[in-house]
C-alpha atoms as a PDB file:
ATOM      1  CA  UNK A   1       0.000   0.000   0.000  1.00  0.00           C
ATOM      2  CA  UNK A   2       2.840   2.531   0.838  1.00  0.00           C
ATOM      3  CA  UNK A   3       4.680   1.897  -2.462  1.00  0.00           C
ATOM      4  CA  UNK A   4       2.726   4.550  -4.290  1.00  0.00           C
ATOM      5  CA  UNK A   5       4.790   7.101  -2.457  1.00  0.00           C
ATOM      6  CA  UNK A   6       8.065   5.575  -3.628  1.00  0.00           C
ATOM      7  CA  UNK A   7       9.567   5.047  -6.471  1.00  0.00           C
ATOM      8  CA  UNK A   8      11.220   1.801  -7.265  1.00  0.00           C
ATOM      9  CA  UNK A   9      15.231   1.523  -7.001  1.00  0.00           C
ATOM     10  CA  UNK A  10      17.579  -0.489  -5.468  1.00  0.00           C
ATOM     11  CA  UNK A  11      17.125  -0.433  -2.088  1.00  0.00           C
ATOM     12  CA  UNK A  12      14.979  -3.247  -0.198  1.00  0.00           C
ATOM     13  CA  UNK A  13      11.260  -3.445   0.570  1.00  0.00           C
ATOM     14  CA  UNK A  14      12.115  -3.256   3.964  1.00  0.00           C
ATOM     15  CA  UNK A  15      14.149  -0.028   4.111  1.00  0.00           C
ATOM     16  CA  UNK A  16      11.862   1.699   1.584  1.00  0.00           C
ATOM     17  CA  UNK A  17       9.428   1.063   4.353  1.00  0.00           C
ATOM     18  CA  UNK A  18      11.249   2.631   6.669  1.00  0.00           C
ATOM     19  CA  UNK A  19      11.757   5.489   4.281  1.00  0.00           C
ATOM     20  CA  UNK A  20       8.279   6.171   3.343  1.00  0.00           C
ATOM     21  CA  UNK A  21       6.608   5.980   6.723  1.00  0.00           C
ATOM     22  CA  UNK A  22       9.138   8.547   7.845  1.00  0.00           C
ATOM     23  CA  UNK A  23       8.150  10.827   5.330  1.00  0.00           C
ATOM     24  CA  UNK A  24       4.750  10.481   6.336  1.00  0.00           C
ATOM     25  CA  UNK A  25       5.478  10.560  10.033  1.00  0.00           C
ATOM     26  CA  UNK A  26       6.608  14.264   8.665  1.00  0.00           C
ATOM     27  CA  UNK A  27       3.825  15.603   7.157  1.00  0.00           C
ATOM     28  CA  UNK A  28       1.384  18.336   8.187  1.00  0.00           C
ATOM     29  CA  UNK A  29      -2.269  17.956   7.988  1.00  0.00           C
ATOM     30  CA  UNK A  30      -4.922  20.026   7.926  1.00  0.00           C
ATOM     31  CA  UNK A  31      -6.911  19.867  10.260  1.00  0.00           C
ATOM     32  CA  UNK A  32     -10.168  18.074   8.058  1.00  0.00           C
ATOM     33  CA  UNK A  33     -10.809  14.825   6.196  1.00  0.00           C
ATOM     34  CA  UNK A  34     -13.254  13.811   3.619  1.00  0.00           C
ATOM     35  CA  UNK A  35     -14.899  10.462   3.698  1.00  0.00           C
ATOM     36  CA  UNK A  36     -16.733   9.269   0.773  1.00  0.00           C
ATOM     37  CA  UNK A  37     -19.671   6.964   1.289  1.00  0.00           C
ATOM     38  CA  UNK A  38     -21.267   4.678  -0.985  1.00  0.00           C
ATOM     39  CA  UNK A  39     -24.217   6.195  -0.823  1.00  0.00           C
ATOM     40  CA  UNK A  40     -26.281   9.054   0.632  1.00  0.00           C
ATOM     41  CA  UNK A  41     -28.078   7.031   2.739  1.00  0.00           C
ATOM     42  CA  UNK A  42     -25.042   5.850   4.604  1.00  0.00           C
ATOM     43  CA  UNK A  43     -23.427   9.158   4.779  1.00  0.00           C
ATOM     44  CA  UNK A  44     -26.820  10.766   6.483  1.00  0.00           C
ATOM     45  CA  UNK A  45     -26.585   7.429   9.132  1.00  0.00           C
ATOM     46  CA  UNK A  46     -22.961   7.775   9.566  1.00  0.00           C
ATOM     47  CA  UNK A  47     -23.739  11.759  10.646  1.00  0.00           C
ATOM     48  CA  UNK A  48     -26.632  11.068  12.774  1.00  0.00           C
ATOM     49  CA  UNK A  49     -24.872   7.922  14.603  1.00  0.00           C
ATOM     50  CA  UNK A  50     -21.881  10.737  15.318  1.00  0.00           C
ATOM     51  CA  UNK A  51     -24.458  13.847  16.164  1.00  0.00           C
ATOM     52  CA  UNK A  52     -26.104  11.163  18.754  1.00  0.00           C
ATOM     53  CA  UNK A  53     -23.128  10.292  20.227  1.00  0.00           C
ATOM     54  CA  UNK A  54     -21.433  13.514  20.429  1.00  0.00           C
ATOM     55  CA  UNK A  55     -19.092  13.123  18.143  1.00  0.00           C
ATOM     56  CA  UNK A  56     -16.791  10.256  17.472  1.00  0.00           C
ATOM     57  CA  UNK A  57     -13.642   9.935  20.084  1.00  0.00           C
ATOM     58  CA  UNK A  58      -9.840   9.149  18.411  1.00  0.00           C
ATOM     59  CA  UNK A  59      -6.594   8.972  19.613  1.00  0.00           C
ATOM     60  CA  UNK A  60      -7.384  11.585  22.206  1.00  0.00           C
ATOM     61  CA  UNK A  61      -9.955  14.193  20.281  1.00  0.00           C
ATOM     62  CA  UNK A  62     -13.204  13.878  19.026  1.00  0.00           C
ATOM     63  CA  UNK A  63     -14.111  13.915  15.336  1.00  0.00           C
ATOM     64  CA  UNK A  64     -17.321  15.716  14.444  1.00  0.00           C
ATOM     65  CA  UNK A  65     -19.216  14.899  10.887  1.00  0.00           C
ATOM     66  CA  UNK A  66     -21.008  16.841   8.472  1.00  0.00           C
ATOM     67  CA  UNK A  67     -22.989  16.440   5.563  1.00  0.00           C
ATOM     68  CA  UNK A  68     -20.582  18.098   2.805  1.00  0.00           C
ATOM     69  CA  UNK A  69     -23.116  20.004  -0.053  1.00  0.00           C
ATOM     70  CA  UNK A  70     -20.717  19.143  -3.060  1.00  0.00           C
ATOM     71  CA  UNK A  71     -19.949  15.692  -4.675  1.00  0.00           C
ATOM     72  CA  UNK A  72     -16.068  14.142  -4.502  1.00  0.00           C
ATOM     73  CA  UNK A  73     -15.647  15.144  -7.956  1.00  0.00           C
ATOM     74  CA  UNK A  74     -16.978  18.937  -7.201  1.00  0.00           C
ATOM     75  CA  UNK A  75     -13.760  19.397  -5.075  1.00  0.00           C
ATOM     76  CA  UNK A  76     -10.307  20.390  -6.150  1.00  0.00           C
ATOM     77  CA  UNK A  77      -8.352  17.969  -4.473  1.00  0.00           C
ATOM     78  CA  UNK A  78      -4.564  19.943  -5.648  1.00  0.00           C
ATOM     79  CA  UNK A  79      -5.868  22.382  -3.092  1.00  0.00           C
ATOM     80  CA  UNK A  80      -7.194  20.949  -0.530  1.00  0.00           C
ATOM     81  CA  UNK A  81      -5.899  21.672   2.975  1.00  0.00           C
ATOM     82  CA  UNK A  82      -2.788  23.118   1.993  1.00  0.00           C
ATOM     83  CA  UNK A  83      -3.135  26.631   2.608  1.00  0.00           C
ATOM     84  CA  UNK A  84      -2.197  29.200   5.692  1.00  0.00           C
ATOM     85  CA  UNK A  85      -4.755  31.633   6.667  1.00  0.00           C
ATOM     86  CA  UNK A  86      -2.375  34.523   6.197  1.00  0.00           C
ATOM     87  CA  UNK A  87      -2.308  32.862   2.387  1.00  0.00           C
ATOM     88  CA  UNK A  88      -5.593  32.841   2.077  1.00  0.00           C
ATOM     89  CA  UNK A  89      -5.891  36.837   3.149  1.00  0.00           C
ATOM     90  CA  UNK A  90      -3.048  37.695   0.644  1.00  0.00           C
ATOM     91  CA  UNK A  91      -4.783  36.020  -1.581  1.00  0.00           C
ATOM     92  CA  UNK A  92      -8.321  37.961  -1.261  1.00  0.00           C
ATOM     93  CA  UNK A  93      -6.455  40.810  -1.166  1.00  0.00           C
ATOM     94  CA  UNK A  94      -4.841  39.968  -4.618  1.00  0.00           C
ATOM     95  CA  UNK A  95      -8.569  38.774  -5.757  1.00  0.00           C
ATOM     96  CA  UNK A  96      -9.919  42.420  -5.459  1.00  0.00           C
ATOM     97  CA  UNK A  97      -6.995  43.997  -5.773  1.00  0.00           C
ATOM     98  CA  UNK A  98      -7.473  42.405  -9.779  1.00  0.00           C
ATOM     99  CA  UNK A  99     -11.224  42.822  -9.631  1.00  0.00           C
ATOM    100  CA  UNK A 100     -10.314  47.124  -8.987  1.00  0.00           C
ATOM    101  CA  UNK A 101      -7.534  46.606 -12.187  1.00  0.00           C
ATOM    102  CA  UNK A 102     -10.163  45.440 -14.054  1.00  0.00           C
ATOM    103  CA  UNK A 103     -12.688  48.125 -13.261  1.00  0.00           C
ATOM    104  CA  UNK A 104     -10.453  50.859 -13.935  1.00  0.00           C
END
């Protein structure tokens, strides 16, 4: 399963293992996951199972669901998660700054 972050060489299984879950080990998240149900029906169960139970406890927090209003292949996954919110303010700034540049 790990071997799609690792491209093939001459080094064993065993210490490209090693390697990738290091990497991984390393890496920020954001904060939010999506999970994709097969259907709507079991996304609206899984939701009201966690809303009853006040959420859903792991490895010392508590995961809360929610419906998402988009499909999975709405969402621009390149993007997802991997912005600052300072970024995202330079970024609105930019956004109108253009928006004023295009109205003059």
């Amino acid at each position: 399963e790990l071997y799609a972050f690792h491209e093939e060489d001459n080094r064993s299984e065993e210490d490209a293992e090693v390697e990738i879950m290091e990497v991984l080990k390393t890496m920020t998240s954001s904060g939010h996951a999506v999970a994709v149900f097969e259907t709507e029906g079991a996304r609206d169960e899984a939701v009201r199972i966690s809303e009853d139970l006040g959420g859903i406890r792991f490895q010392g927090g508590t995961l809360r669901l929610e419906a998402a209003h988009c499909e999975p292949d709405t969402v621009y996954w390149q993007n997802f998660g991997h912005t600052s919110f300072f970024l995202q303010v330079v970024r609105l700034i930019q956004g109108f700054g253009w928006i004023l540049v295009a109205l003059t």
